[in-house]
PDB file of N, CA and C in Angstrom:
ATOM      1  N   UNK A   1       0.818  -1.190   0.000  1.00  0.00           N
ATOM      2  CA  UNK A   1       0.000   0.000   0.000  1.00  0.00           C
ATOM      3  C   UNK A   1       0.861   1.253   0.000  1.00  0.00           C
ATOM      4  N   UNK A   2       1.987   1.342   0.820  1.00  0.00           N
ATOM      5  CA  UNK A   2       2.748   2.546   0.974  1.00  0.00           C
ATOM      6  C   UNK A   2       3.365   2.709  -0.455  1.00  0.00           C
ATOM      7  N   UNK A   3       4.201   2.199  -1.162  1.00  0.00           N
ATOM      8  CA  UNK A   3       4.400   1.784  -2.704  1.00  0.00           C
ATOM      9  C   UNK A   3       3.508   2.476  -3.591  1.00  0.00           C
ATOM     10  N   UNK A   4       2.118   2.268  -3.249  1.00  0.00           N
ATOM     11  CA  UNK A   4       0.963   2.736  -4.145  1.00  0.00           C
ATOM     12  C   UNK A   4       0.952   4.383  -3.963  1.00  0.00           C
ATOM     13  N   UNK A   5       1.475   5.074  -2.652  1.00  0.00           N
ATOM     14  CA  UNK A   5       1.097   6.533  -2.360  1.00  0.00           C
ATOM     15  C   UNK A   5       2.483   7.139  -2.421  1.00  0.00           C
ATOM     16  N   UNK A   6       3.322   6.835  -2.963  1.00  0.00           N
ATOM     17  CA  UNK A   6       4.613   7.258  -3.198  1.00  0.00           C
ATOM     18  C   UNK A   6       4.685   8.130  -4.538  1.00  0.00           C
ATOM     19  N   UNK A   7       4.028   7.690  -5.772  1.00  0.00           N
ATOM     20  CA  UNK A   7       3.801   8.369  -6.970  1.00  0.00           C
ATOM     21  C   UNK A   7       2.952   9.417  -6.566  1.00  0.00           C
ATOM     22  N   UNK A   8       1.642   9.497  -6.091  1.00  0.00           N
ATOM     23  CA  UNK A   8       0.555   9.949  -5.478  1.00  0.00           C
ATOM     24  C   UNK A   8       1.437  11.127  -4.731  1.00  0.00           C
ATOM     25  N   UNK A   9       2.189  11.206  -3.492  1.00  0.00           N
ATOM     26  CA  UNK A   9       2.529  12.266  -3.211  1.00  0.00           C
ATOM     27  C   UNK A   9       3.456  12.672  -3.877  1.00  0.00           C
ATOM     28  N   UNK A  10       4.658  12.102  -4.732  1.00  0.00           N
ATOM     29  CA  UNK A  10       5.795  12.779  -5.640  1.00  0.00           C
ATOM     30  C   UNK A  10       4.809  13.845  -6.985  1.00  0.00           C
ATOM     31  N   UNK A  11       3.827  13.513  -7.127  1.00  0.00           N
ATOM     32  CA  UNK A  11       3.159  13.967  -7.778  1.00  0.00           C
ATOM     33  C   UNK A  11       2.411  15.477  -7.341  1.00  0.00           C
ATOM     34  N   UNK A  12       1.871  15.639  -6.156  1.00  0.00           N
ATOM     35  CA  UNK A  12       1.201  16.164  -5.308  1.00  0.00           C
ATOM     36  C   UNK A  12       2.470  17.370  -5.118  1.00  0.00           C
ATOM     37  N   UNK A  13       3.493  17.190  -4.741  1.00  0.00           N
ATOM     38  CA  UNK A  13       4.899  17.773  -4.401  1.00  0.00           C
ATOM     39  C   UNK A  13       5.180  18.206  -6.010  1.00  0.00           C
ATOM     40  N   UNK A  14       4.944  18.052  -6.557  1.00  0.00           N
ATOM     41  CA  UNK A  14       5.302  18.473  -7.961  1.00  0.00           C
ATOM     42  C   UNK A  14       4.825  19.685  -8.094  1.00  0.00           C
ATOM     43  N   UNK A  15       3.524  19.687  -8.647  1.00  0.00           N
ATOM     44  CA  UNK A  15       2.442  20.300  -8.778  1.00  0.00           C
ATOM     45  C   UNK A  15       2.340  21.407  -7.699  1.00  0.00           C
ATOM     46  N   UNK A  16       2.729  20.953  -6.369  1.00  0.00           N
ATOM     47  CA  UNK A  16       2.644  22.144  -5.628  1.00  0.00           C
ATOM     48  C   UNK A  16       3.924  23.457  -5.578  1.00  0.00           C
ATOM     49  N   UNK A  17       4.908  22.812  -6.039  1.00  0.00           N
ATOM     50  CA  UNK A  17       6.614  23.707  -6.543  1.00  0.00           C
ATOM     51  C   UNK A  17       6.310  24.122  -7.934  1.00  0.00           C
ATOM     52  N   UNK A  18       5.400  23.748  -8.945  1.00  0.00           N
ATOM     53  CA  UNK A  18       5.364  24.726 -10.017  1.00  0.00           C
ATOM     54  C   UNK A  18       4.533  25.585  -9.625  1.00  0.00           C
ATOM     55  N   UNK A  19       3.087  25.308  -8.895  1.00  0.00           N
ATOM     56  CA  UNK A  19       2.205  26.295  -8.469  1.00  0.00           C
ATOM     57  C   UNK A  19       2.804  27.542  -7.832  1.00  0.00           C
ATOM     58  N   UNK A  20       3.763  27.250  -6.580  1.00  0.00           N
ATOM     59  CA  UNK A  20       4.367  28.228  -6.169  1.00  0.00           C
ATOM     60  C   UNK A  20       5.627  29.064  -6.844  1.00  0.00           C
ATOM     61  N   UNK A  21       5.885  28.546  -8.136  1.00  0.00           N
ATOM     62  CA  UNK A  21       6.566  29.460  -9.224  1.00  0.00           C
ATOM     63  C   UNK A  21       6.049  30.602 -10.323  1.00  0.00           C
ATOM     64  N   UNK A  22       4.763  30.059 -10.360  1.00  0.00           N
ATOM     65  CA  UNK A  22       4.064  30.711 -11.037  1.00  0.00           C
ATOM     66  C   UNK A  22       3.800  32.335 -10.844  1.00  0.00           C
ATOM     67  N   UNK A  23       3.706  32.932 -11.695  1.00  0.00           N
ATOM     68  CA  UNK A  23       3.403  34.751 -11.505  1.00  0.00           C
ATOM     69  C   UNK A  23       1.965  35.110 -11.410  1.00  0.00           C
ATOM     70  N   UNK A  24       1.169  36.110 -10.676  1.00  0.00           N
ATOM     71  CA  UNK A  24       0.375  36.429 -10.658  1.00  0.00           C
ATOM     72  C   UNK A  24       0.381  36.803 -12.055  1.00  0.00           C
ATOM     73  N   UNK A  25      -1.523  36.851 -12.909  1.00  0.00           N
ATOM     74  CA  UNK A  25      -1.643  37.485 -14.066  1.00  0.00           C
ATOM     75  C   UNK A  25      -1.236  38.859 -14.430  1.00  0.00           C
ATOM     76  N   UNK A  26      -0.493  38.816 -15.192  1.00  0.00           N
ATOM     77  CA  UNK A  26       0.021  40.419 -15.884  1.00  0.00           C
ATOM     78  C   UNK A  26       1.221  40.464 -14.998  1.00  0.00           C
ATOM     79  N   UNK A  27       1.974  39.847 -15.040  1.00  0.00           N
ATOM     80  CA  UNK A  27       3.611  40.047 -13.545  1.00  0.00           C
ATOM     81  C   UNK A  27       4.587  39.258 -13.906  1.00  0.00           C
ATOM     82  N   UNK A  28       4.262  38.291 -14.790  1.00  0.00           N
ATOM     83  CA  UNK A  28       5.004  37.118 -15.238  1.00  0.00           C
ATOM     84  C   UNK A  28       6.339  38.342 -16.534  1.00  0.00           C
ATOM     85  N   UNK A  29       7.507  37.175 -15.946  1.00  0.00           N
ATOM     86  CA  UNK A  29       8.333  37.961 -17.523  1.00  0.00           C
ATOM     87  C   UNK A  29       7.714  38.463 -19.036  1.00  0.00           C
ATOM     88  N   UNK A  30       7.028  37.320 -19.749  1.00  0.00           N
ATOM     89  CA  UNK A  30       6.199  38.049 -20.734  1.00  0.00           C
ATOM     90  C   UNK A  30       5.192  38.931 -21.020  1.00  0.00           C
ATOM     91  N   UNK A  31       5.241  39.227 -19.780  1.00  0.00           N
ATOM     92  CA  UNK A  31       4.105  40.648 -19.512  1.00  0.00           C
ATOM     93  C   UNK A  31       5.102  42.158 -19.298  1.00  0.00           C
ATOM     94  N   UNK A  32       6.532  41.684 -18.697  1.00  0.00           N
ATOM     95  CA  UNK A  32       7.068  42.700 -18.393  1.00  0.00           C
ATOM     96  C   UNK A  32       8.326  43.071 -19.347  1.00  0.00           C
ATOM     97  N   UNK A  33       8.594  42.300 -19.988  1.00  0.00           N
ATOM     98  CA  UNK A  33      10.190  42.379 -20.841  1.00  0.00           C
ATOM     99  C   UNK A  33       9.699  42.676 -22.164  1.00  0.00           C
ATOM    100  N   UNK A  34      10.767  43.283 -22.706  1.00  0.00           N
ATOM    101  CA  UNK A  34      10.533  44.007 -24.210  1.00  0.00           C
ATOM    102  C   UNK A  34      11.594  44.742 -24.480  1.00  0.00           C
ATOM    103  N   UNK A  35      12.355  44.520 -25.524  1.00  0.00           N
ATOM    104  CA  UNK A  35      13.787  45.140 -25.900  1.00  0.00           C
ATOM    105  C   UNK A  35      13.974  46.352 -25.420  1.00  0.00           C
ATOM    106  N   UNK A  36      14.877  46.998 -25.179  1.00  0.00           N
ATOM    107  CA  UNK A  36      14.897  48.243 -24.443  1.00  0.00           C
ATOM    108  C   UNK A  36      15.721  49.260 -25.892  1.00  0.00           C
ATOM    109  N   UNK A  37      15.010  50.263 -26.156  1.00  0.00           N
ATOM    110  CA  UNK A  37      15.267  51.157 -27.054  1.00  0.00           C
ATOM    111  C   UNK A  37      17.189  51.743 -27.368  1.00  0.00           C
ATOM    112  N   UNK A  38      17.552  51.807 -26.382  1.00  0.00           N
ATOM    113  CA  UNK A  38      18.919  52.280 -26.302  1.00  0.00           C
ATOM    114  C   UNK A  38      19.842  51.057 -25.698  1.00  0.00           C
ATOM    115  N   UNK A  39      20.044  50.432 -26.157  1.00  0.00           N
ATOM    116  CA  UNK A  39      20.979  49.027 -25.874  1.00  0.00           C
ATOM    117  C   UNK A  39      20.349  48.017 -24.724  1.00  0.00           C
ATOM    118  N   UNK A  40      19.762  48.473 -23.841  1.00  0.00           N
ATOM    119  CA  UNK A  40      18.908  47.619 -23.073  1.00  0.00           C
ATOM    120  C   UNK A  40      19.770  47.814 -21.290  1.00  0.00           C
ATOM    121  N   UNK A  41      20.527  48.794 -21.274  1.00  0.00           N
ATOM    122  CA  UNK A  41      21.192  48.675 -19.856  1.00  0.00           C
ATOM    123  C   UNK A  41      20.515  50.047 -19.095  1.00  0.00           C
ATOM    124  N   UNK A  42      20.418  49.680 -18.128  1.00  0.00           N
ATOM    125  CA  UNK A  42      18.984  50.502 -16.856  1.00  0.00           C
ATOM    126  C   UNK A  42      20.026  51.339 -16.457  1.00  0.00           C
ATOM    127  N   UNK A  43      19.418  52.726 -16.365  1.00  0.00           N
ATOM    128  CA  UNK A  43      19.685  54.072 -15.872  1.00  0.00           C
ATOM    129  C   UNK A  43      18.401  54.363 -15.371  1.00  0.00           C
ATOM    130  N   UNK A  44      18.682  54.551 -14.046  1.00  0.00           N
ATOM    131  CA  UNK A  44      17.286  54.868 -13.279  1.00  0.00           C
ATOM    132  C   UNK A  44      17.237  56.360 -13.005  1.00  0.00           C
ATOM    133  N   UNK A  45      17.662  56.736 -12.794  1.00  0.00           N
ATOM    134  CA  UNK A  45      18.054  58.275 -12.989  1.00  0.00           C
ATOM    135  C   UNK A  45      17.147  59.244 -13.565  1.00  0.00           C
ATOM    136  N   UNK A  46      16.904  59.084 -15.082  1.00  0.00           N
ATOM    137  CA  UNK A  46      15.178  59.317 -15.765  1.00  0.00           C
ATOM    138  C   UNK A  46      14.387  58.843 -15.665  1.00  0.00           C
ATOM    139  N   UNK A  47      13.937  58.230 -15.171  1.00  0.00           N
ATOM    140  CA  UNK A  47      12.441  57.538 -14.895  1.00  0.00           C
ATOM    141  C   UNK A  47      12.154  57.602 -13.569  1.00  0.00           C
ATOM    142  N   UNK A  48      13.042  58.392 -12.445  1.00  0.00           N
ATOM    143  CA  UNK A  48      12.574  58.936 -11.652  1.00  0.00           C
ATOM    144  C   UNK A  48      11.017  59.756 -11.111  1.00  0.00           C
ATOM    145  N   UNK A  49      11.466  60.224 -12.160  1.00  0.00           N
ATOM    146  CA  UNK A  49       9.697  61.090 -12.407  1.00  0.00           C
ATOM    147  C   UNK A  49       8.104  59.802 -12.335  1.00  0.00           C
ATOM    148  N   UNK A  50       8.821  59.262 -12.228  1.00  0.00           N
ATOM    149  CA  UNK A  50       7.231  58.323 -11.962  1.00  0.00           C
ATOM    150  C   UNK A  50       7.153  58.146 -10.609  1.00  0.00           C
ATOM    151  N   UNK A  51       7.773  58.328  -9.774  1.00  0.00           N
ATOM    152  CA  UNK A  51       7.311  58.006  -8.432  1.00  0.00           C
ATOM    153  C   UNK A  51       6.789  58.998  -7.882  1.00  0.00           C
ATOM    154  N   UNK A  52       5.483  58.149  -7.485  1.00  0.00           N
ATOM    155  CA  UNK A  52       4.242  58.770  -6.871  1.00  0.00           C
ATOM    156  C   UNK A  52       2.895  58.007  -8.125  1.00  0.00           C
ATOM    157  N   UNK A  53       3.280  57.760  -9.335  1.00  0.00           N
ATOM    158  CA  UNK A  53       1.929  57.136  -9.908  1.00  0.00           C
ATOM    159  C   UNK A  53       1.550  55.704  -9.641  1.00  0.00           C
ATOM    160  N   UNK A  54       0.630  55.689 -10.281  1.00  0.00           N
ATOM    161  CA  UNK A  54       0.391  54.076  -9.849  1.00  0.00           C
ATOM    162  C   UNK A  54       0.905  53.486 -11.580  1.00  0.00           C
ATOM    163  N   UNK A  55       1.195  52.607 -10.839  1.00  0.00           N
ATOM    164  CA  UNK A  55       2.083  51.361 -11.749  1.00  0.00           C
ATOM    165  C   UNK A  55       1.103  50.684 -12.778  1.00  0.00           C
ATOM    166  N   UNK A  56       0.890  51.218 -13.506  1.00  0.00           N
ATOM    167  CA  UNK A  56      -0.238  50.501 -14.920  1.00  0.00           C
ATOM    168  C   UNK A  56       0.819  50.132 -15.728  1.00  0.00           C
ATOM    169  N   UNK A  57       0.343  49.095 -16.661  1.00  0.00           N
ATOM    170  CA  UNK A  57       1.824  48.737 -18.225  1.00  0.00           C
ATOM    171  C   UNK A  57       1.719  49.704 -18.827  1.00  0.00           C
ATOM    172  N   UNK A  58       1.207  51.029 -18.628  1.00  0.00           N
ATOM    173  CA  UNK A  58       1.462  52.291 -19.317  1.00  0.00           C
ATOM    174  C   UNK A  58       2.507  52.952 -19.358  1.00  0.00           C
ATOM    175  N   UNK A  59       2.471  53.003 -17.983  1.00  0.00           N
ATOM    176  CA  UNK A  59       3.592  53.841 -16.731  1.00  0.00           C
ATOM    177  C   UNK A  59       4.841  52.696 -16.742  1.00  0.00           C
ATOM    178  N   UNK A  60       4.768  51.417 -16.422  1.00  0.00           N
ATOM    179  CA  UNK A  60       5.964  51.004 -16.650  1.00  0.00           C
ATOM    180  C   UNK A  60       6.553  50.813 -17.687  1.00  0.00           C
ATOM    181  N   UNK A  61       5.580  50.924 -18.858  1.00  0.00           N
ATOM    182  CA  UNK A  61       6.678  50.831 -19.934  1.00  0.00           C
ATOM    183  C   UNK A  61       7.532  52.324 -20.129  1.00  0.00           C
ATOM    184  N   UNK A  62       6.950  53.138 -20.008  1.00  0.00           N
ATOM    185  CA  UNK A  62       7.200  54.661 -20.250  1.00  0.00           C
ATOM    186  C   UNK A  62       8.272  54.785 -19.471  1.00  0.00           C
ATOM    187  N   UNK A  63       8.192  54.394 -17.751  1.00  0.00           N
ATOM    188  CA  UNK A  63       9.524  54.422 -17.015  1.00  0.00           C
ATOM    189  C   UNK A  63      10.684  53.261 -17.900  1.00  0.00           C
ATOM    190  N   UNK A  64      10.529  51.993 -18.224  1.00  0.00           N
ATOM    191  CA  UNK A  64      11.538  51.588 -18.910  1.00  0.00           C
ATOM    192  C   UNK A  64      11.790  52.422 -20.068  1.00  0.00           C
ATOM    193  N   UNK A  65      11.604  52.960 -20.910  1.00  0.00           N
ATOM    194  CA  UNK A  65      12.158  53.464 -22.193  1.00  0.00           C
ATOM    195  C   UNK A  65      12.886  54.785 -21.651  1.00  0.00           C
ATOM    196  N   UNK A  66      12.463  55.592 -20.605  1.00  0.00           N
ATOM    197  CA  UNK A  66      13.231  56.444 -20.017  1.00  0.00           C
ATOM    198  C   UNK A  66      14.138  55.980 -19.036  1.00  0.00           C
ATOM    199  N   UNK A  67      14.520  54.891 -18.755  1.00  0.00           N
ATOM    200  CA  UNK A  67      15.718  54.438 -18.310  1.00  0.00           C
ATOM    201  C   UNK A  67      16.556  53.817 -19.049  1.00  0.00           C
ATOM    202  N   UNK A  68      16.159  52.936 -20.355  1.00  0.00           N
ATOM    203  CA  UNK A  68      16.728  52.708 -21.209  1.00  0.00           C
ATOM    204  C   UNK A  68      17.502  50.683 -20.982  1.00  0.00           C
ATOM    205  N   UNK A  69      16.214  50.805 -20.071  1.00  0.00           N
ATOM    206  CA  UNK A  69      15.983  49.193 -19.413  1.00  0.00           C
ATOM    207  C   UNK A  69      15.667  48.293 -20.968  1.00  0.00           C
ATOM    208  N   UNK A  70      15.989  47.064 -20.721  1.00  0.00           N
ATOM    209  CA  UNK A  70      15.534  46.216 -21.794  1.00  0.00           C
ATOM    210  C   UNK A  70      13.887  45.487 -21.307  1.00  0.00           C
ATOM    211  N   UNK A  71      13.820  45.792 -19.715  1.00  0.00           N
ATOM    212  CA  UNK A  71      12.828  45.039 -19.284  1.00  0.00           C
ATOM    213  C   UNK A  71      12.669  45.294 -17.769  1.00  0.00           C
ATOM    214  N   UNK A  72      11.112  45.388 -17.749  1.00  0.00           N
ATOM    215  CA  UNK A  72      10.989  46.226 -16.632  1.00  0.00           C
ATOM    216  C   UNK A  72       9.968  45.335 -15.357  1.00  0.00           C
ATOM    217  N   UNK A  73       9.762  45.404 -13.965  1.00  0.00           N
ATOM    218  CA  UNK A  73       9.333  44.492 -13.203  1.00  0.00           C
ATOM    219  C   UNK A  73       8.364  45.378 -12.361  1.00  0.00           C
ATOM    220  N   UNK A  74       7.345  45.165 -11.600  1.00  0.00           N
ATOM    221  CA  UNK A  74       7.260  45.743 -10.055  1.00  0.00           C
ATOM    222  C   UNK A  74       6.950  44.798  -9.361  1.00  0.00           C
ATOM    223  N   UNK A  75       7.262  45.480  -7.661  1.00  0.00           N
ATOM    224  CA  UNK A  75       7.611  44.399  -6.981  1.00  0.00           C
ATOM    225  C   UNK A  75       6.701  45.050  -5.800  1.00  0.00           C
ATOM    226  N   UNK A  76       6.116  44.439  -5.574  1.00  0.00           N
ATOM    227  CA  UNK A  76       4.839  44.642  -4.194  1.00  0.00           C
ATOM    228  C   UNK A  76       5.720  44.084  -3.275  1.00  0.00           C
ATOM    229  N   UNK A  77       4.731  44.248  -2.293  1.00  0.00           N
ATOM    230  CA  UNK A  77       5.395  44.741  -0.328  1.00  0.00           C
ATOM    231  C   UNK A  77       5.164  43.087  -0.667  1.00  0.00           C
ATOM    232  N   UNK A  78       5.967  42.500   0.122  1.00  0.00           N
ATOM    233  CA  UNK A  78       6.402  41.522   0.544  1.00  0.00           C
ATOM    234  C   UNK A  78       6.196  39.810  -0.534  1.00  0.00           C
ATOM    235  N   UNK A  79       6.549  40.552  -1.423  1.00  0.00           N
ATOM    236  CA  UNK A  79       6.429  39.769  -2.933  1.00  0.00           C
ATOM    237  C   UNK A  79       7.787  39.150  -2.930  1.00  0.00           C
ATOM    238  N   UNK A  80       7.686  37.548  -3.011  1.00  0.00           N
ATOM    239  CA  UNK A  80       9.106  37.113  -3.475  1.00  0.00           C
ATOM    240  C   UNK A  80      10.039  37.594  -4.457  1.00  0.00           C
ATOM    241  N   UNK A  81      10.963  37.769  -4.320  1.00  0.00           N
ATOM    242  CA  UNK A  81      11.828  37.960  -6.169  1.00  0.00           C
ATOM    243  C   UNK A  81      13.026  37.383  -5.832  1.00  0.00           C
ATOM    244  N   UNK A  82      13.544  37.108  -7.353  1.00  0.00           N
ATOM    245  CA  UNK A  82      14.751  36.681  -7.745  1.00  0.00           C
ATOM    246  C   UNK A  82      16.178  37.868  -6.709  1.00  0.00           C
ATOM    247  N   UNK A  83      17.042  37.774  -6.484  1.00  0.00           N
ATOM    248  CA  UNK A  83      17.756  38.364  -6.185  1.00  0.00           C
ATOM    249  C   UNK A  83      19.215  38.641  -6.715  1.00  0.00           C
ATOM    250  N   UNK A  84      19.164  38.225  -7.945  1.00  0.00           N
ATOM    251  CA  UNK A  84      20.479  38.701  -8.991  1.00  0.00           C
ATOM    252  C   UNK A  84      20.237  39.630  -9.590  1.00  0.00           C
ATOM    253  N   UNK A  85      21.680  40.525  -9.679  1.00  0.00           N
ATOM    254  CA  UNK A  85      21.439  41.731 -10.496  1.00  0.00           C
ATOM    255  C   UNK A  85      21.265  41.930 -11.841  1.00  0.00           C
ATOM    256  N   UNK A  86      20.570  42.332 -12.641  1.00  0.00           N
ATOM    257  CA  UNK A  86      19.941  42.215 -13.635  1.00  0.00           C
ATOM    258  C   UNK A  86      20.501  43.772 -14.411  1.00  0.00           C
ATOM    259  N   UNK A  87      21.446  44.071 -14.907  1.00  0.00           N
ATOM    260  CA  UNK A  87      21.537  45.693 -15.191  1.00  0.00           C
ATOM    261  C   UNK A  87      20.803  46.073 -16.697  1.00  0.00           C
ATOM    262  N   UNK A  88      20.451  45.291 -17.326  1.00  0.00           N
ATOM    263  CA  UNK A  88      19.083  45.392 -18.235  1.00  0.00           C
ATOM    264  C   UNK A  88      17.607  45.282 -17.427  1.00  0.00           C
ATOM    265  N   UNK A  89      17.806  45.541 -16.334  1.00  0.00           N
ATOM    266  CA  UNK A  89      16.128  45.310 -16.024  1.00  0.00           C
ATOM    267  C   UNK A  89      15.760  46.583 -14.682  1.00  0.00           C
ATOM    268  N   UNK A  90      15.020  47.394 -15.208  1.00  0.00           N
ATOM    269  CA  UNK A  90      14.168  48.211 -14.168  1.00  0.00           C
ATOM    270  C   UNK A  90      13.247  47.769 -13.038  1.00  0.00           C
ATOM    271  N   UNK A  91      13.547  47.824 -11.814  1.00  0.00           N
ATOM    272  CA  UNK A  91      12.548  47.621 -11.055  1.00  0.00           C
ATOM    273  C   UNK A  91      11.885  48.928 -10.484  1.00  0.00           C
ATOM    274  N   UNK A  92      10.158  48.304 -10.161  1.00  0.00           N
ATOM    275  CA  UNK A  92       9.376  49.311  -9.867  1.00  0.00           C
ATOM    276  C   UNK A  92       9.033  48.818  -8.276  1.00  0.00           C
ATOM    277  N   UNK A  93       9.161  49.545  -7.251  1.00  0.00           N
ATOM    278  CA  UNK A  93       8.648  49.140  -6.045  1.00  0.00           C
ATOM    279  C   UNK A  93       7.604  49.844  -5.792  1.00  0.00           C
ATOM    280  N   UNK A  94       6.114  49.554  -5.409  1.00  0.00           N
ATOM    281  CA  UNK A  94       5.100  50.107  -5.111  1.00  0.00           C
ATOM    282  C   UNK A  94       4.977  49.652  -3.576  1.00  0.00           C
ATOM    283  N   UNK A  95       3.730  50.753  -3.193  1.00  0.00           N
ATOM    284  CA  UNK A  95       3.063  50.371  -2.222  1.00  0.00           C
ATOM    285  C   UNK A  95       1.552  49.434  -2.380  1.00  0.00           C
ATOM    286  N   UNK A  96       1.122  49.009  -1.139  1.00  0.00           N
ATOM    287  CA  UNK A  96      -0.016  48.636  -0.853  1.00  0.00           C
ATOM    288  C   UNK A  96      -1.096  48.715  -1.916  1.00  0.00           C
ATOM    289  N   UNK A  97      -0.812  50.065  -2.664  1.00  0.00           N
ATOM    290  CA  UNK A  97      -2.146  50.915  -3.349  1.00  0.00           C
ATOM    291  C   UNK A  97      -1.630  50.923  -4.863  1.00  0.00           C
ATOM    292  N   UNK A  98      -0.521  50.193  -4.625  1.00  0.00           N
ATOM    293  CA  UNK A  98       0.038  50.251  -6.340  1.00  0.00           C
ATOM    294  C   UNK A  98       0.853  50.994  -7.095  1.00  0.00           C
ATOM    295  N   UNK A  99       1.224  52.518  -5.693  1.00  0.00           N
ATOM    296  CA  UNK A  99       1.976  53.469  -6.760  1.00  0.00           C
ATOM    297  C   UNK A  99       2.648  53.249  -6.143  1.00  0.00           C
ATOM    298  N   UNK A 100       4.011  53.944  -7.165  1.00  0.00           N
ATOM    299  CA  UNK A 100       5.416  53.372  -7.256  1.00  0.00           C
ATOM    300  C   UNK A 100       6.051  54.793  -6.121  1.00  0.00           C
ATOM    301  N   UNK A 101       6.730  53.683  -5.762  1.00  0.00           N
ATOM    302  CA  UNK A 101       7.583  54.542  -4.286  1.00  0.00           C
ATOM    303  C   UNK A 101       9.161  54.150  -4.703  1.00  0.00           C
ATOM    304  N   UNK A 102       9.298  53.494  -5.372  1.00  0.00           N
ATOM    305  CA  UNK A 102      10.940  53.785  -5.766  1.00  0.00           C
ATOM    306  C   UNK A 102      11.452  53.053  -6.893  1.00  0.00           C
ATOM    307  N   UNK A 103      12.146  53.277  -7.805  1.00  0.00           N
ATOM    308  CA  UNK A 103      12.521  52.907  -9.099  1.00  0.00           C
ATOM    309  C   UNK A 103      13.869  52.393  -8.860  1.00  0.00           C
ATOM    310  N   UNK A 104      14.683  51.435  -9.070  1.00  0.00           N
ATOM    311  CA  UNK A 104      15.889  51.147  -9.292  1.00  0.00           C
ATOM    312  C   UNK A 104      16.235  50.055 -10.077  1.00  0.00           C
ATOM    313  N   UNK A 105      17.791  50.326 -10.486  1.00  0.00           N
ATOM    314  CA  UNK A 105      18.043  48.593 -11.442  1.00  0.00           C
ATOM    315  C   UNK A 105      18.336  48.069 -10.857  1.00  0.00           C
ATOM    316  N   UNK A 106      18.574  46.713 -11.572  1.00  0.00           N
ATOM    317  CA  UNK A 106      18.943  45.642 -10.894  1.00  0.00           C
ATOM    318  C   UNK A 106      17.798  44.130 -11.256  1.00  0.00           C
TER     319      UNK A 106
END
C-alpha cells in the first residue's frame, strides 16, 4: 500500500513547486520584458519622475524606455523575487495601493 502513495505524493509535491513558481496574471516575464530602445542597460536616474503614480503597463513601460531598461518588473510589499542583479532590467517598487515609491536597477 505505501508503494501505491509514493507516486501519489511525488506527484502532489510536484504540482505544488510549479504552483508556487508561477506569476500572478500580468507580472510574469512576458508581460514585463521588451527590448529596451537604447541598448537595453537601466539608468534609473530618468524615470525617476514616476514616483508617486500608480504602476499601470502604461507607466511602466514609459519608465523603462526612459531608463533605457531592456525590461521592466514591479515588486509589491512583501512579494518574493529573484535576487540577482539584472543591469538590463528596471525595477518598480510600489506600495499597498500600487503606486510606485521607488525605481531602481537591478
Amino acid at each position: 500500500m505505501t508503494k501505491n502513495r509514493i507516486p501519489t505524493l511525488l506527484a502532489c509535491a510536484s504540482a505544488a513547486l510549479l504552483a508556487a513558481c508561477t506569476s500572478a496574471p500580468g507580472t510574469g516575464p512576458s508581460a514585463l520584458s521588451s527590448p529596451g530602445p537604447r541598448g537595453g542597460v537601466c539608468n534609473a536616474a530618468p524615470a525617476q519622475s514616476f514616483r508617486g503614480q500608480s504602476a499601470t503597463a502604461s507607466v511602466m513601460e514609459q519608465a523603462r524606455v526612459a531608463s533605457g531598461a531592456a525590461m521592466a518588473r514591479v515588486l509589491h510589499p512583501k512579494q518574493a523575487t529573484t535576487r540577482e542583479f539584472n543591469n538590463e532590467r528596471l525595477n518598480l517598487l510600489v506600495d499597498g495601493n500600487g503606486r510606485i515609491t521607488a525605481l531602481h536597477c537591478g
